[in-house]
N, C-alpha and C. Protein backbone atom coordinates (compact mmCIF):
# COMPACT_ATOMS: atom_id res chain seq x y z
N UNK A 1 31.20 18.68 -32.90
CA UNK A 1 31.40 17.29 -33.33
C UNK A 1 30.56 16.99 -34.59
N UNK A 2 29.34 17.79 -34.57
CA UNK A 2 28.27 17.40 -35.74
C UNK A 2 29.01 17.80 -36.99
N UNK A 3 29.21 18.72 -36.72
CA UNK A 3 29.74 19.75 -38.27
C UNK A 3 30.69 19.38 -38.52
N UNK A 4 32.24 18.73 -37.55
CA UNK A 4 33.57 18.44 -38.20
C UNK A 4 33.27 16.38 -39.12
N UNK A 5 32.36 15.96 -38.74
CA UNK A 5 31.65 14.72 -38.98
C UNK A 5 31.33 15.26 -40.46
N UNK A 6 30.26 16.14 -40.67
CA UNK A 6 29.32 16.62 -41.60
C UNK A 6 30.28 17.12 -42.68
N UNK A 7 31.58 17.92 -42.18
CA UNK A 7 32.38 18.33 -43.63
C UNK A 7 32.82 17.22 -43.53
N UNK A 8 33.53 16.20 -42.94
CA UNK A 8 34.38 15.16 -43.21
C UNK A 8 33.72 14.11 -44.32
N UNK A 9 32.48 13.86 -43.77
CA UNK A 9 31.75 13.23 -44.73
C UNK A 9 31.22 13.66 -46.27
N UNK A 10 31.03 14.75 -46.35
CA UNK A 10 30.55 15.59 -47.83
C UNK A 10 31.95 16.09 -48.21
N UNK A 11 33.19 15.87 -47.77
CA UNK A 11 34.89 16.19 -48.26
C UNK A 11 34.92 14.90 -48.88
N UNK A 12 34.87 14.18 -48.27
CA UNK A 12 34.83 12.47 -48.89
C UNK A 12 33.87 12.01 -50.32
N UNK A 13 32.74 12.47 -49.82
CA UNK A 13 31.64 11.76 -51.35
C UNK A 13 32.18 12.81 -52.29
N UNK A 14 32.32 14.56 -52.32
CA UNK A 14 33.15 14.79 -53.48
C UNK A 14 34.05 14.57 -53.99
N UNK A 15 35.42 13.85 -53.45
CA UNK A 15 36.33 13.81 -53.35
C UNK A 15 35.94 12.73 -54.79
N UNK A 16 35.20 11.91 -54.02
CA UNK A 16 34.67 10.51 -54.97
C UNK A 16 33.57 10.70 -56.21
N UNK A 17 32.81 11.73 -56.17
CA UNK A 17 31.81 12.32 -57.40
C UNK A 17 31.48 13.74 -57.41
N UNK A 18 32.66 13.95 -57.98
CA UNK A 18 32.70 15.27 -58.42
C UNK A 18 32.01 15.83 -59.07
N UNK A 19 31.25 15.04 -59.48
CA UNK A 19 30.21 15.41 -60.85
C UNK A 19 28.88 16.15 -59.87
N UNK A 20 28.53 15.47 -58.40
CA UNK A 20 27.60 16.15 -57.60
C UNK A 20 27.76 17.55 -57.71
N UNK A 21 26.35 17.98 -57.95
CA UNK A 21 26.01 19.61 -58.09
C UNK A 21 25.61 19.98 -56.49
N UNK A 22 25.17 20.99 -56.55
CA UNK A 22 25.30 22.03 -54.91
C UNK A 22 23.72 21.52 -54.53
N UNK A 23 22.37 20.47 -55.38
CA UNK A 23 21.75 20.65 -55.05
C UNK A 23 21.44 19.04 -54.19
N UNK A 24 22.17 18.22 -54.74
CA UNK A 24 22.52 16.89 -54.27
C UNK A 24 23.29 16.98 -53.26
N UNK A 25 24.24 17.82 -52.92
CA UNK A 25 25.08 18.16 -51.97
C UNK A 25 24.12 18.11 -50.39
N UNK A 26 23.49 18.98 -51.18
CA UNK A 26 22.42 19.38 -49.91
C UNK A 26 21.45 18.78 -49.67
N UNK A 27 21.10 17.68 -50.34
CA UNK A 27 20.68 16.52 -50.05
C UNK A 27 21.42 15.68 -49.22
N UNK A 28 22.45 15.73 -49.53
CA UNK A 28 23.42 14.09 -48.81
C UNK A 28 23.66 15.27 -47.54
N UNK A 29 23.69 16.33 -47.26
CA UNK A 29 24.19 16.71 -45.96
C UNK A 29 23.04 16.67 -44.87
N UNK A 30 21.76 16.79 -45.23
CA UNK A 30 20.52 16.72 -45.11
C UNK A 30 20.34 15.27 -44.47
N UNK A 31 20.45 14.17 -45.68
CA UNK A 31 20.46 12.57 -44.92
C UNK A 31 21.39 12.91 -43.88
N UNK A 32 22.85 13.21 -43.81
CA UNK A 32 23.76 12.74 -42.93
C UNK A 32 23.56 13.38 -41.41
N UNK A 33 23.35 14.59 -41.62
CA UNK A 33 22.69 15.23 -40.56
C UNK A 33 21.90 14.30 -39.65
N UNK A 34 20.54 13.83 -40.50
CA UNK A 34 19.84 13.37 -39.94
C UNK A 34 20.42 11.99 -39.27
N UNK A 35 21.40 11.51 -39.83
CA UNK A 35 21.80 9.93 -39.53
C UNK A 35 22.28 10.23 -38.11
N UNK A 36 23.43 11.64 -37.97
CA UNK A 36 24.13 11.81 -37.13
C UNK A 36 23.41 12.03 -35.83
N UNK A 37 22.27 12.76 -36.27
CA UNK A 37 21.42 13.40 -34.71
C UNK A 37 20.86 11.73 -34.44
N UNK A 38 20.27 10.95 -35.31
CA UNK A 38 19.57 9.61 -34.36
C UNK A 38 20.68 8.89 -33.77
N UNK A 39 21.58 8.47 -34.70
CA UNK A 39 22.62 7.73 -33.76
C UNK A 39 23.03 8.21 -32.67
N UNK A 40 23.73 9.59 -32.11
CA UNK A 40 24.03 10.06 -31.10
C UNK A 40 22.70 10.55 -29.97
N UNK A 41 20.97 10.58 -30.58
CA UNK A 41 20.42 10.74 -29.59
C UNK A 41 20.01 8.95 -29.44
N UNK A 42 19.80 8.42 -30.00
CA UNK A 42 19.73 6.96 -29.93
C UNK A 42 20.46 6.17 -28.36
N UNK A 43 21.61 6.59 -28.62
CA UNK A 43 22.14 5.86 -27.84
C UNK A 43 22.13 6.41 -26.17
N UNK A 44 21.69 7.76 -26.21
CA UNK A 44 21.16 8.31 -24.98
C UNK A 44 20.20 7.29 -24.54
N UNK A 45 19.15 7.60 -25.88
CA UNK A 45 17.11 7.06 -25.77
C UNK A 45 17.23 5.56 -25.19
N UNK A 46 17.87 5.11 -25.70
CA UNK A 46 19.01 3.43 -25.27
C UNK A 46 18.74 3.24 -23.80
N UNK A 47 20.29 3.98 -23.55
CA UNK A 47 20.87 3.65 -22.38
C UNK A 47 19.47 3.90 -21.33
N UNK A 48 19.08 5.24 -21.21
CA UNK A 48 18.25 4.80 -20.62
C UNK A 48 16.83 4.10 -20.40
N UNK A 49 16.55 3.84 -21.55
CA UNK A 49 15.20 3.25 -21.54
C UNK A 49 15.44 1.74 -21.00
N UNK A 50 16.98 1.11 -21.18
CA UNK A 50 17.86 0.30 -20.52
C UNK A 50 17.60 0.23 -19.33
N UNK A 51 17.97 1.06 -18.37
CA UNK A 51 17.94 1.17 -16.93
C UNK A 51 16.51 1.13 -16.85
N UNK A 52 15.48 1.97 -17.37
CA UNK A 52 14.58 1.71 -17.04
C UNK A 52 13.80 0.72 -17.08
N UNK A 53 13.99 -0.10 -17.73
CA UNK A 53 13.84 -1.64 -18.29
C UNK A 53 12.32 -1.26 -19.21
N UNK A 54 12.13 -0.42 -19.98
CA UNK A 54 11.56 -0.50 -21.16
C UNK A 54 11.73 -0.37 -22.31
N UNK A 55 13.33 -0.74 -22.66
CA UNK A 55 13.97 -1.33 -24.19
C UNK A 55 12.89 -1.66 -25.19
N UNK A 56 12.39 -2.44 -24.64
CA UNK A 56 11.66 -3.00 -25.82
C UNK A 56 10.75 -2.64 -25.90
N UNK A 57 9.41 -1.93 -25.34
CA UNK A 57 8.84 -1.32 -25.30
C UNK A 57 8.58 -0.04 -26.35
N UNK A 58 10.29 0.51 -26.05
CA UNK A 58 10.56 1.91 -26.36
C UNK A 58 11.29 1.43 -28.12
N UNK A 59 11.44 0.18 -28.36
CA UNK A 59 11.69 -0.34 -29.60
C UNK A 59 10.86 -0.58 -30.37
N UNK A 60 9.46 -1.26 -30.11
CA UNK A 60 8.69 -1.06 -30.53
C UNK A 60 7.53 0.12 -31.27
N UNK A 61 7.94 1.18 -30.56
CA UNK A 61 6.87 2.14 -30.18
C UNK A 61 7.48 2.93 -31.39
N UNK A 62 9.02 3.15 -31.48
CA UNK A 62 9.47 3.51 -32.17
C UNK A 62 9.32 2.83 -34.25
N UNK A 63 9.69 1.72 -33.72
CA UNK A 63 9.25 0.91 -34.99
C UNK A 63 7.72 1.31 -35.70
N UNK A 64 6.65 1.35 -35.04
CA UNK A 64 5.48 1.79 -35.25
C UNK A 64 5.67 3.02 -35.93
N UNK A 65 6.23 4.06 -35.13
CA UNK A 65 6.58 5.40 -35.07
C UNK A 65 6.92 5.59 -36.47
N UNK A 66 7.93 5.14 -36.85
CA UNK A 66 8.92 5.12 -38.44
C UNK A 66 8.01 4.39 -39.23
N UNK A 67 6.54 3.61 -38.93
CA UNK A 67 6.48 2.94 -40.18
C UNK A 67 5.61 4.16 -40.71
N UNK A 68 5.04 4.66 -39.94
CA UNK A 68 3.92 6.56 -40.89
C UNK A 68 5.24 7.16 -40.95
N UNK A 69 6.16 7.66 -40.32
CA UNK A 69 7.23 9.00 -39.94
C UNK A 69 7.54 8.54 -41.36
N UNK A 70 8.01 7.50 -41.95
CA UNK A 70 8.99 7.54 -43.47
C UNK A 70 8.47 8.20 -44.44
N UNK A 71 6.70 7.90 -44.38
CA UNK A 71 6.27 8.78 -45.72
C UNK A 71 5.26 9.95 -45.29
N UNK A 72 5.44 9.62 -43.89
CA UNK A 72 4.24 11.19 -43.91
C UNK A 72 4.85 12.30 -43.51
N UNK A 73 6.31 12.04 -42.84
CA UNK A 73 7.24 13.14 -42.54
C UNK A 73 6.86 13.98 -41.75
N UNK A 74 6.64 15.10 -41.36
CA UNK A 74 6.79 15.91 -39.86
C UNK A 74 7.56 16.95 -40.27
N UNK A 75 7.55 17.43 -39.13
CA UNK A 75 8.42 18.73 -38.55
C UNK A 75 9.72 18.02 -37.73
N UNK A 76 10.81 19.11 -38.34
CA UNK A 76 12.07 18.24 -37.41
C UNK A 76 12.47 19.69 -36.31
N UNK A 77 12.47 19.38 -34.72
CA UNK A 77 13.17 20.43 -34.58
C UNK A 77 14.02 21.09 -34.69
N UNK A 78 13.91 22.30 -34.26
CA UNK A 78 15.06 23.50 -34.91
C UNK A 78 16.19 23.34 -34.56
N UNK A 79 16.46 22.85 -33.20
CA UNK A 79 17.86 22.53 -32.99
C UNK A 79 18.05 20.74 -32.02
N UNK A 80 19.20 20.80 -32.69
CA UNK A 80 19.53 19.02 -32.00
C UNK A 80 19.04 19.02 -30.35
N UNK A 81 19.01 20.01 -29.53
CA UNK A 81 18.53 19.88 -28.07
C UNK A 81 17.60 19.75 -27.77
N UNK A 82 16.61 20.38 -28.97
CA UNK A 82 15.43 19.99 -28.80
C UNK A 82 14.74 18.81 -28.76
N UNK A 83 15.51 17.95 -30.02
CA UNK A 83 15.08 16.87 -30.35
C UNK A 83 14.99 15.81 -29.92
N UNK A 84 16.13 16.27 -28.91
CA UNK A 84 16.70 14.99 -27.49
C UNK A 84 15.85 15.18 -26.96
N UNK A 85 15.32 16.47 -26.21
CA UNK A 85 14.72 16.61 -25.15
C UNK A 85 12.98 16.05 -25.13
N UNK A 86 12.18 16.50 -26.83
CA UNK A 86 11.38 15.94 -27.04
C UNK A 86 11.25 14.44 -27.38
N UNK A 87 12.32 13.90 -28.18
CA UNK A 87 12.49 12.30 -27.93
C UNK A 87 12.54 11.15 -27.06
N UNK A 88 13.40 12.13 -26.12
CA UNK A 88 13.43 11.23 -24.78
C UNK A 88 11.59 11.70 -23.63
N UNK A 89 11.32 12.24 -24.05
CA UNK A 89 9.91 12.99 -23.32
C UNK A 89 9.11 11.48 -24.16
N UNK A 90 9.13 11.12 -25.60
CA UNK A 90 8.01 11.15 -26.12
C UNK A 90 8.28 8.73 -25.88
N UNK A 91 9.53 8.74 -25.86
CA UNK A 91 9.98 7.46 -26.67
C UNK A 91 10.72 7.11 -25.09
N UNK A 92 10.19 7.72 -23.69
CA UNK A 92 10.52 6.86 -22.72
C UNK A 92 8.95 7.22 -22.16
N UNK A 93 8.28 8.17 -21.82
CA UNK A 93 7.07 8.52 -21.23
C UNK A 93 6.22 7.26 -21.62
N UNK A 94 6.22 7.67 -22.79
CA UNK A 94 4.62 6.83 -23.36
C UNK A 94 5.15 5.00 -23.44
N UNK A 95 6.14 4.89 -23.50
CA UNK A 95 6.48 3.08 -23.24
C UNK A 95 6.28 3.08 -21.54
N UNK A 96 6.35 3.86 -21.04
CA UNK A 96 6.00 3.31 -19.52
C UNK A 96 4.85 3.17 -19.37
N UNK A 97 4.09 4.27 -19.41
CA UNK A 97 2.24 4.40 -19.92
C UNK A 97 2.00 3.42 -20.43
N UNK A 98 2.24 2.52 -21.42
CA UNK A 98 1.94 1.91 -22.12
C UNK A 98 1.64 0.64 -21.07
N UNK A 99 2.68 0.38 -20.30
CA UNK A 99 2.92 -0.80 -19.32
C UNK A 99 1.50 -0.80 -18.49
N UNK A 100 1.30 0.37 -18.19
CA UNK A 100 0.17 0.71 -17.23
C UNK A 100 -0.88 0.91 -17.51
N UNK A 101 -1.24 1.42 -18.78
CA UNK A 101 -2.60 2.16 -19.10
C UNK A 101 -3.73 0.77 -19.63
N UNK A 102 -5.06 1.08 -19.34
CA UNK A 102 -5.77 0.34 -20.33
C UNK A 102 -6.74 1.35 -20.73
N UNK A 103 -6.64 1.11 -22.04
CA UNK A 103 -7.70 2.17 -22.88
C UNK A 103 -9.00 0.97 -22.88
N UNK A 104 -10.21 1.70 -22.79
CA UNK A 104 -11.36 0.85 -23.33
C UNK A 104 -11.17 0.45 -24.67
N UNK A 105 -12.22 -0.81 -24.94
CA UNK A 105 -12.11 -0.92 -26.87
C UNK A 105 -12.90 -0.12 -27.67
N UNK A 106 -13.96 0.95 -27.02
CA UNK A 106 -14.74 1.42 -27.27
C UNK A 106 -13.93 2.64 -28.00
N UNK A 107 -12.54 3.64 -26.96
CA UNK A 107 -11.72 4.52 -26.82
C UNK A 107 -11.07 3.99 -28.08
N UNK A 108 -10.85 2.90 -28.15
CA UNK A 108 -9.35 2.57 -29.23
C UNK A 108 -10.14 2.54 -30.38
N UNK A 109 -11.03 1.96 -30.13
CA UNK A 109 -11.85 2.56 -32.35
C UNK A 109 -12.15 3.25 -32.44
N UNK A 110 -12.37 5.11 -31.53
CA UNK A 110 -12.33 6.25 -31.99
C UNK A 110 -11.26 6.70 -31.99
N UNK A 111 -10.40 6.53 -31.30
CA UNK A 111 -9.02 6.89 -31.53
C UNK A 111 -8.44 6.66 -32.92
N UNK A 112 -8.68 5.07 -33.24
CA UNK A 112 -8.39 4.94 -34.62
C UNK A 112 -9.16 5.17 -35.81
N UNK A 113 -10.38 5.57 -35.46
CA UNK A 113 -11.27 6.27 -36.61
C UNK A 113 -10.85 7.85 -36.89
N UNK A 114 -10.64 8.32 -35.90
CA UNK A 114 -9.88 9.93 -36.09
C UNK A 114 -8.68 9.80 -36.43
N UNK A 115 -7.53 8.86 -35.91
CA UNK A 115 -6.33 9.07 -36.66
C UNK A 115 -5.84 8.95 -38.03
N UNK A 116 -6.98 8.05 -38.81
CA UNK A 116 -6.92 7.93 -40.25
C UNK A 116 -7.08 9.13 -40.99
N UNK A 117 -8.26 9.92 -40.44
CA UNK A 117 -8.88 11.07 -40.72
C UNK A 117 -7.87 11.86 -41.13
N UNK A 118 -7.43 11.91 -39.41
CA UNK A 118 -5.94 12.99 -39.64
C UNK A 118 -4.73 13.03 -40.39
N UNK A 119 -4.45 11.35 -40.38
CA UNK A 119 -3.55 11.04 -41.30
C UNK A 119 -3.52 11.23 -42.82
N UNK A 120 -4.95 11.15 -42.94
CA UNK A 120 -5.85 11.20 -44.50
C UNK A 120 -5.12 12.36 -44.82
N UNK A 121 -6.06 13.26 -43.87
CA UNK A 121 -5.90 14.92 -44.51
C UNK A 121 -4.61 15.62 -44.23
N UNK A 122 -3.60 15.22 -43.18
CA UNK A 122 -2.44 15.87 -43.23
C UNK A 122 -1.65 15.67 -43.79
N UNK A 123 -1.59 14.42 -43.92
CA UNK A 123 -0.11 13.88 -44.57
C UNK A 123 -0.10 13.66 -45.40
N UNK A 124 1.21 14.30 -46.54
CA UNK A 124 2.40 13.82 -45.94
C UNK A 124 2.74 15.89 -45.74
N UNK A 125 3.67 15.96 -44.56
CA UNK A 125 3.82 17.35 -43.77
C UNK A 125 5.35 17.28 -43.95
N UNK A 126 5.74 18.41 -45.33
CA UNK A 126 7.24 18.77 -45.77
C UNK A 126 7.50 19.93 -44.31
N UNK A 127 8.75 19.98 -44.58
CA UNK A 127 9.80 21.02 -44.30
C UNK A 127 10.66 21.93 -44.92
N UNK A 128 10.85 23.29 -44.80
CA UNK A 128 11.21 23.84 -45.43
C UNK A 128 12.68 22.91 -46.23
N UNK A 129 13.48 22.65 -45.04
CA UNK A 129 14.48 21.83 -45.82
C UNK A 129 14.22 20.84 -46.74
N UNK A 130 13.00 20.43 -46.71
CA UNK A 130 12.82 19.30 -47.22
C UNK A 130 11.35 19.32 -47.72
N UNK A 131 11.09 20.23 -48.50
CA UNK A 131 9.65 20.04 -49.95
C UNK A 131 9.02 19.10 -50.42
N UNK A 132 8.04 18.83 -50.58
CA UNK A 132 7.28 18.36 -51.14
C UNK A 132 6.72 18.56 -52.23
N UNK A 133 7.80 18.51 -53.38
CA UNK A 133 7.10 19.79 -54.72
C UNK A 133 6.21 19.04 -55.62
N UNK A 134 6.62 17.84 -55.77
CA UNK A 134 6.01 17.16 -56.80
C UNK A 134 4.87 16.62 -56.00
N UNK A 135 3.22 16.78 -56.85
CA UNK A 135 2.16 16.51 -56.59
C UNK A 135 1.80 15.29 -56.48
N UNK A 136 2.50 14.29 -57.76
CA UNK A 136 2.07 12.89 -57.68
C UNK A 136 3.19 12.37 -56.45
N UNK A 137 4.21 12.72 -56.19
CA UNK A 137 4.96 12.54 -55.01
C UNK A 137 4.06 12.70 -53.82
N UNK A 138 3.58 13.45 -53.81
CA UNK A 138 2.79 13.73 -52.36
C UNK A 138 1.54 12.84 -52.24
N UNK A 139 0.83 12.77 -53.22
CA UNK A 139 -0.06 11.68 -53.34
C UNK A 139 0.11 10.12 -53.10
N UNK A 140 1.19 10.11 -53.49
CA UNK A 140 1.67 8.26 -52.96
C UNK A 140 2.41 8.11 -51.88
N UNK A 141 2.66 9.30 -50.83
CA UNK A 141 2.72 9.51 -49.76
C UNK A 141 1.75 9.30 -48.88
N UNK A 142 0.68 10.04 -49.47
CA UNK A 142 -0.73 9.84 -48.76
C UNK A 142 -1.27 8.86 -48.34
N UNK A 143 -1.10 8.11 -49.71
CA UNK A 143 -1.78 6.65 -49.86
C UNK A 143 -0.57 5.88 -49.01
N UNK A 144 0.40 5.76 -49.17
CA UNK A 144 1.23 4.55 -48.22
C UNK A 144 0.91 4.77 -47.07
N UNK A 145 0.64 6.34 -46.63
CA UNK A 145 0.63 6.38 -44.70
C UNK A 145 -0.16 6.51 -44.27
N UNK A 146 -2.21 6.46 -45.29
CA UNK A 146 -3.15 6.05 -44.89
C UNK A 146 -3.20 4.63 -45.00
N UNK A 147 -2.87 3.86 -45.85
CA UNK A 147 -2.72 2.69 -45.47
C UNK A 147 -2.42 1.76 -44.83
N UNK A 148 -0.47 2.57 -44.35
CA UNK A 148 -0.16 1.72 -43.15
C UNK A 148 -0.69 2.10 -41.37
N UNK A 149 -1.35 3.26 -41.71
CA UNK A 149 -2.32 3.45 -40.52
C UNK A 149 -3.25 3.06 -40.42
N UNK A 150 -4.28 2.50 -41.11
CA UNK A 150 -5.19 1.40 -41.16
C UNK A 150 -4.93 0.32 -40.61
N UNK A 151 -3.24 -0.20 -41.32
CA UNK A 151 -3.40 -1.07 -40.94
C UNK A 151 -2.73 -1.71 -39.59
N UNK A 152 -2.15 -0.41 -38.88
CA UNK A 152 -1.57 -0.52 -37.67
C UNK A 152 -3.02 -0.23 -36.85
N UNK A 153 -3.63 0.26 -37.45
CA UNK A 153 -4.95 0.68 -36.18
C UNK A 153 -5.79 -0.84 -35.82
N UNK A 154 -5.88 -1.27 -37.10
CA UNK A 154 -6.60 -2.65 -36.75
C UNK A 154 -5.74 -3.72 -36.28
N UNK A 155 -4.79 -3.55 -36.13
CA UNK A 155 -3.53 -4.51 -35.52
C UNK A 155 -3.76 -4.18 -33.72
N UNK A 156 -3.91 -2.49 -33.54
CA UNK A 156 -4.04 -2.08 -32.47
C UNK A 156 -5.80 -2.88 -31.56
N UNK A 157 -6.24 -2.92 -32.12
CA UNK A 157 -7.78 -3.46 -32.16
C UNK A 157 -7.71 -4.36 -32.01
N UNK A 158 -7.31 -5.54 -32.57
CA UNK A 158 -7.36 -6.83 -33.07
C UNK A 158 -6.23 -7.54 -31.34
N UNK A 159 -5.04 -6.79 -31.31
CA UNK A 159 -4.06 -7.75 -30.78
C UNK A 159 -4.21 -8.00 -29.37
N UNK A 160 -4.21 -9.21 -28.48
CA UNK A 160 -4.87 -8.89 -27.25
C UNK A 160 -3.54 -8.38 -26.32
N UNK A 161 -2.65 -8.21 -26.89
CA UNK A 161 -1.57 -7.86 -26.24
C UNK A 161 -2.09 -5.99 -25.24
N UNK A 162 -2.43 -5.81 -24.50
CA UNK A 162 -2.82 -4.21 -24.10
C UNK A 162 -1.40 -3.29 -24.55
N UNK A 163 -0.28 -4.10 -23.77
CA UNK A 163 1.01 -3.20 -23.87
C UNK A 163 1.57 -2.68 -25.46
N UNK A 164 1.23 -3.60 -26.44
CA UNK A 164 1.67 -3.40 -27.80
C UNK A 164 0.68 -2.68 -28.42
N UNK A 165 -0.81 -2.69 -28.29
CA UNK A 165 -1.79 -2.10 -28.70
C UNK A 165 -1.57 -0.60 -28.63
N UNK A 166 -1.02 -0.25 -26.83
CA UNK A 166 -1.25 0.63 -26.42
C UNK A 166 0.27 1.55 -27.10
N UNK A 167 1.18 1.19 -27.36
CA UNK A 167 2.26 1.11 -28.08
C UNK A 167 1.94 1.74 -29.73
N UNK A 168 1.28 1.04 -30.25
CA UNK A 168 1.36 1.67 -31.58
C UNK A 168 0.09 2.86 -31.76
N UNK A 169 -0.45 2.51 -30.92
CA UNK A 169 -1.47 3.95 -30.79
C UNK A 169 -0.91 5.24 -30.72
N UNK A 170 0.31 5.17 -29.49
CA UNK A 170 0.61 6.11 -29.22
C UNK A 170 2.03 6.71 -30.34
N UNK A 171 2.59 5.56 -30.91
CA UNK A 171 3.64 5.56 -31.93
C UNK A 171 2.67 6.67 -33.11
N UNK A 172 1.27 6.10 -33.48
CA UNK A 172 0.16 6.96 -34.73
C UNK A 172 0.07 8.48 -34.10
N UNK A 173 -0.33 8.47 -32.88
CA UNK A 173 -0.30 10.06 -32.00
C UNK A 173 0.70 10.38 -32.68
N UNK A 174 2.23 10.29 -32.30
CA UNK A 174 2.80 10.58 -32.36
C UNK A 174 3.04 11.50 -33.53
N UNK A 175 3.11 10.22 -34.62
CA UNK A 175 3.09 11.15 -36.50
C UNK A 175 2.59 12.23 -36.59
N UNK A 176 1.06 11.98 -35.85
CA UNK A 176 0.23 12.85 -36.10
C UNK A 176 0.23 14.29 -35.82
N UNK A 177 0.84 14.33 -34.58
CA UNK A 177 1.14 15.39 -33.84
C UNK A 177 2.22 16.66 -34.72
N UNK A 178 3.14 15.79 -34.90
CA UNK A 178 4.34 16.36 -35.84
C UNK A 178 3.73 16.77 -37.52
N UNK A 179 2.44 16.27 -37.79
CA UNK A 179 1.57 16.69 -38.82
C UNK A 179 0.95 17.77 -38.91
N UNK A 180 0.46 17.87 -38.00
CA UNK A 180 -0.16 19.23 -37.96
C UNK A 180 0.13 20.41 -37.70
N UNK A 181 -0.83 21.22 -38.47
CA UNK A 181 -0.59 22.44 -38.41
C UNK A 181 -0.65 23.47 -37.68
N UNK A 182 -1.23 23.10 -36.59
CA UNK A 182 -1.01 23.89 -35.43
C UNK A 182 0.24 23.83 -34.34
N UNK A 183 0.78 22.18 -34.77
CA UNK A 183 1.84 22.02 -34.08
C UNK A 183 3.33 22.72 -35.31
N UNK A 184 3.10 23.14 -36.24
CA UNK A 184 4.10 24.13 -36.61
C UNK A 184 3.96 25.62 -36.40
N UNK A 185 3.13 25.72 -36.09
CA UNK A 185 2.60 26.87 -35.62
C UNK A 185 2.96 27.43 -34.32
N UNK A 186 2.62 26.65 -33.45
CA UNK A 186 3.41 27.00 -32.52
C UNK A 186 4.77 26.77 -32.52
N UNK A 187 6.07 25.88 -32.96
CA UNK A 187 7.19 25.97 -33.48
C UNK A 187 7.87 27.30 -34.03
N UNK A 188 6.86 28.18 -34.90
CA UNK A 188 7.36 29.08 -35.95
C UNK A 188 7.78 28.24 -36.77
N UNK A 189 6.97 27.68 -37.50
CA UNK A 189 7.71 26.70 -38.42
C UNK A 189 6.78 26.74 -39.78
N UNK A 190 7.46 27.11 -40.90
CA UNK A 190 6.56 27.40 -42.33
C UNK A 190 5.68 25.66 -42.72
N UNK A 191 4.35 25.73 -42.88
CA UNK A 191 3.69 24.89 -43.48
C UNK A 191 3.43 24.32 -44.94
N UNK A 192 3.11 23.56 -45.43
CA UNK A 192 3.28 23.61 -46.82
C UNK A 192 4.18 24.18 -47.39
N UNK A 193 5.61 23.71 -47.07
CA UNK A 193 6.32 24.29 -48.27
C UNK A 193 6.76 24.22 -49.55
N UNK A 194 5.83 23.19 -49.73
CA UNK A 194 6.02 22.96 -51.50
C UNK A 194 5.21 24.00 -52.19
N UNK A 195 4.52 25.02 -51.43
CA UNK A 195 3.77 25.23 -52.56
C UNK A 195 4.32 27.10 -52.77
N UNK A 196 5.65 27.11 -51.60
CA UNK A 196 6.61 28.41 -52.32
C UNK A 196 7.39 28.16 -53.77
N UNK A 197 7.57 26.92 -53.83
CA UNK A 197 8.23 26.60 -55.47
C UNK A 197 6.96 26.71 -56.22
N UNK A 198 5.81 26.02 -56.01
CA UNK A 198 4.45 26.62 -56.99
C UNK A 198 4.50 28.01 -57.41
N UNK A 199 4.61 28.86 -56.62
CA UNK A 199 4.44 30.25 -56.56
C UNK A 199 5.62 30.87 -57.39
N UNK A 200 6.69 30.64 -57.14
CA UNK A 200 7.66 30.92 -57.82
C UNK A 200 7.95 30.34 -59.22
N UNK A 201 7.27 29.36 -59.46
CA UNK A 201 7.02 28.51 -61.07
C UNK A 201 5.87 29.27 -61.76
């Protein structure tokens, strides 16, 4: 279903700009891909976070999630089963936790003093599909997703809400996790790959 979607859609935009070269191509198949796997695991992550009655919860957590994921990027898994399987693990688990847990305030400003750290120094974390070649590119990456982790951490601190606090904490884990380099590591998954086009320049 992915792939007859995926030519249908890149049959269509050439059809309409022909002028697209093979390297834009693979760009727009790249976005669409990606559009295709959230919508169809989406509406799984949905339905049931639905039944479970933590929708919103699991809306939130996510929202948090995407505001580092846009510029600090991650590791995507290798195949669409995975991604379900770790999505629905990560974006129904931790909204229930969330309902239940209380972190001390003591816990939540080291938590958020190390996640900047991490965020500082990892991000932003390419993929082979998807490079990071340009230097000043990567740098204003840095800066947007240490920033907006700052400023989700002190939101986390500040809000007396426990359930939303506990929510975007775990939304920052989250980035973070998919940042590092040990978590591509165990994947088999190449690190820094902007800096095979260095090498080859």
């Amino acid at each position: 279903m992915k792939q007859k979607f995926l030519s249908f859609a890149l049959r269509t935009i050439k059809k309409y700009h022909p002028e697209y070269d093979d390297i834009k191509m693979d760009e727009l198949r790249y976005g669409l891909e990606g559009f295709y796997l959230t919508i169809t695991k989406s509406i799984i992550i949905f339905t049931i976070a639905i039944i479970l009655d933590i929708f919103w919860e699991m809306i939130l957590m996510l929202l948090f999630f995407n505001i580092l994921r846009k510029t600090g990027f991650g590791l995507h898994a290798s195949k669409s089963i995975y991604c379900l399987i770790s999505s629905m693990s990560v974006f129904i688990l931790f909204p229930i936790l969330s309902k239940n847990l209380i972190i001390p305030t003591l816990m939540k400003f080291l938590l958020s003093i190390l996640a900047v750290i991490l965020i500082y120094k990892y991000a932003p974390a390419d993929t082979k599909k998807h490079p990071l070649i340009y230097s000043n590119r990567r740098k204003k990456y840095k800066y947007i997703t240490t920033c907006n982790c700052i400023i989700l951490c002190i939101i986390a601190l500040l809000i007396p809400n426990e359930t939303i606090s506990n929510l975007i904490l775990f939304g920052i884990y989250n980035e973070i996790i998919l940042i590092l380099p040990i978590t591509y590591q165990i994947f088999h998954l190449s690190y820094n790959n902007y800096k095979t086009y260095l090498k080859q320049n």
